[in-house]
C-alpha atoms as a PDB file:
ATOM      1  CA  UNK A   1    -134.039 -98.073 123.494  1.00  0.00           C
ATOM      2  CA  UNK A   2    -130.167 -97.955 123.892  1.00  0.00           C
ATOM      3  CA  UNK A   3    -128.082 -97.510 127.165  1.00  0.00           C
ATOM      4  CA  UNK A   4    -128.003 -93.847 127.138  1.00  0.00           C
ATOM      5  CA  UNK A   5    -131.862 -93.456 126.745  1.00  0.00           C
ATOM      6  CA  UNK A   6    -132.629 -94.859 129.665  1.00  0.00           C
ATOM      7  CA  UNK A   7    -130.120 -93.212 131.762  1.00  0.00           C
ATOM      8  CA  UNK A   8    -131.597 -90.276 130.718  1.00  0.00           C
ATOM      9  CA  UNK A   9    -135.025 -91.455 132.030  1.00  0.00           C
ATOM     10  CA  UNK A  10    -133.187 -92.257 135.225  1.00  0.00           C
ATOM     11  CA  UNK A  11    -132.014 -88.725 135.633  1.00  0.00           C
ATOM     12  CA  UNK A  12    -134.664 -87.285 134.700  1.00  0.00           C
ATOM     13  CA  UNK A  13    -136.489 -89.002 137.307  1.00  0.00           C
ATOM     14  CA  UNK A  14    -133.892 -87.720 139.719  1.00  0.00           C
ATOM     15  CA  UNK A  15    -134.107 -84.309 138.896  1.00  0.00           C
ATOM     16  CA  UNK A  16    -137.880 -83.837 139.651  1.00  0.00           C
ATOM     17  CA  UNK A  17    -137.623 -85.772 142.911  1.00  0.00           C
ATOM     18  CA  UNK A  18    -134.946 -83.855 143.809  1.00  0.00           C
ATOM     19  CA  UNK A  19    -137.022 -80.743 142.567  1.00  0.00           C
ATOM     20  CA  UNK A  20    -139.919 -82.112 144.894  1.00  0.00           C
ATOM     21  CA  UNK A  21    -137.464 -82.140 147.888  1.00  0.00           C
ATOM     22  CA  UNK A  22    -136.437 -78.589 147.108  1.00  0.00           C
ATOM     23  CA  UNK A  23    -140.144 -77.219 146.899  1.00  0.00           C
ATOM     24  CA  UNK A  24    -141.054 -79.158 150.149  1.00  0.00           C
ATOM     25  CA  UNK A  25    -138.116 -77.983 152.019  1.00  0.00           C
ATOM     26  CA  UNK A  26    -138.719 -74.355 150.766  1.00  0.00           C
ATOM     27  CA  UNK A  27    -142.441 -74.490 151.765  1.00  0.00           C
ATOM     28  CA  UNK A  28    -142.061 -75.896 155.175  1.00  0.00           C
ATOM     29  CA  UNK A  29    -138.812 -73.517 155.698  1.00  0.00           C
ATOM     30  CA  UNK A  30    -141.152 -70.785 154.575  1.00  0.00           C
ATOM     31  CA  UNK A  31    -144.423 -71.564 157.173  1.00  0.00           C
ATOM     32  CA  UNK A  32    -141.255 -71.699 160.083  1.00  0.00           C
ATOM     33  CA  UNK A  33    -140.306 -68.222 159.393  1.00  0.00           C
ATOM     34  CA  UNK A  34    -143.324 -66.615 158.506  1.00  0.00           C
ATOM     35  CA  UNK A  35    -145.006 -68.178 161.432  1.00  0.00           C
ATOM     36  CA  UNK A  36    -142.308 -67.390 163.898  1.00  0.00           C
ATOM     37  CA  UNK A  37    -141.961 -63.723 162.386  1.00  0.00           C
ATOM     38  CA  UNK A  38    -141.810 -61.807 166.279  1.00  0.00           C
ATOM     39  CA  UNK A  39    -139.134 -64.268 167.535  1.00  0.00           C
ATOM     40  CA  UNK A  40    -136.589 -63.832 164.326  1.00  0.00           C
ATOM     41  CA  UNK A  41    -137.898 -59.622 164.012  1.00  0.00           C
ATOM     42  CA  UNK A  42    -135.122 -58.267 161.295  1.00  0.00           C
ATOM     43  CA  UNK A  43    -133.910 -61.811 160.106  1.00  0.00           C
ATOM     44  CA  UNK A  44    -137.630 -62.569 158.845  1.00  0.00           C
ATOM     45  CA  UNK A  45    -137.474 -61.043 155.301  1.00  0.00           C
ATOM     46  CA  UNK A  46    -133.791 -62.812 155.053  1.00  0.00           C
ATOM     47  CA  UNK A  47    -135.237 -66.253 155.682  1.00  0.00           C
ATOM     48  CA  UNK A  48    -138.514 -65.456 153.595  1.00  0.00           C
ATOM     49  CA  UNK A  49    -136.450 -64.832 150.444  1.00  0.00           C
ATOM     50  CA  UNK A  50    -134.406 -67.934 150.913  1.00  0.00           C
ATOM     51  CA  UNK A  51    -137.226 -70.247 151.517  1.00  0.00           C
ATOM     52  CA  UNK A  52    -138.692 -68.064 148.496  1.00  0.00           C
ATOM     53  CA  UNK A  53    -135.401 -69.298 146.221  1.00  0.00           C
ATOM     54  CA  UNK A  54    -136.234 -73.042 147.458  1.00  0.00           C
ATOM     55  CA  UNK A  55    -139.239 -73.018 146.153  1.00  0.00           C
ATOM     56  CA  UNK A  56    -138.946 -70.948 142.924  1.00  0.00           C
ATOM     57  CA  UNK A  57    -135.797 -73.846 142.499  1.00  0.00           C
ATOM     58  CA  UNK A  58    -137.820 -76.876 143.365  1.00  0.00           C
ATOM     59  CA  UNK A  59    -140.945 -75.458 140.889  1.00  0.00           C
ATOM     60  CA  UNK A  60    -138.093 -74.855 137.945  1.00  0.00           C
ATOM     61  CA  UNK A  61    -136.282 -78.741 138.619  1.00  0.00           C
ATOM     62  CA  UNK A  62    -139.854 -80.212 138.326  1.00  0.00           C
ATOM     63  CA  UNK A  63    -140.774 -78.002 135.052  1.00  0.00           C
ATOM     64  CA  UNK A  64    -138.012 -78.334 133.108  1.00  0.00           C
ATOM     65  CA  UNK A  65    -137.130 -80.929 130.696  1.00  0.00           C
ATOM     66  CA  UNK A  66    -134.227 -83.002 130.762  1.00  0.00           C
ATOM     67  CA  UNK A  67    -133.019 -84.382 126.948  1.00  0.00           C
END
């Protein structure tokens, strides 16, 4: 196993934890605004599909493979 191997591990690692952030961040972000749907009225569907892209990004940096 050479230098570059393992630093491949390494950011592979980094790029599913980061990936795990994203998905968290998108689901809470996602309970906020559908939870608090009356107090943001037109904004809602704006902050839905964001917190939407969050997770679809965190699900696709945890899926893919790094080589």
């Amino acid at each position: 196993m050479g230098l570059s191997e393992e630093g491949s591990i390494g950011a592979s690692m980094v790029e599913k934890f980061f990936g795990l952030i994203l998905l968290v961040t998108g689901a809470v972000a996602m309970y906020y605004t559908l939870t608090s749907a009356t107090v943001l009225k037109i904004f809602t569907g704006f902050f839905g599909v964001l917190s939407f892209i969050l997770v679809l990004l965190g699900v696709f940096l945890i899926i893919a493979k790094t080589e």
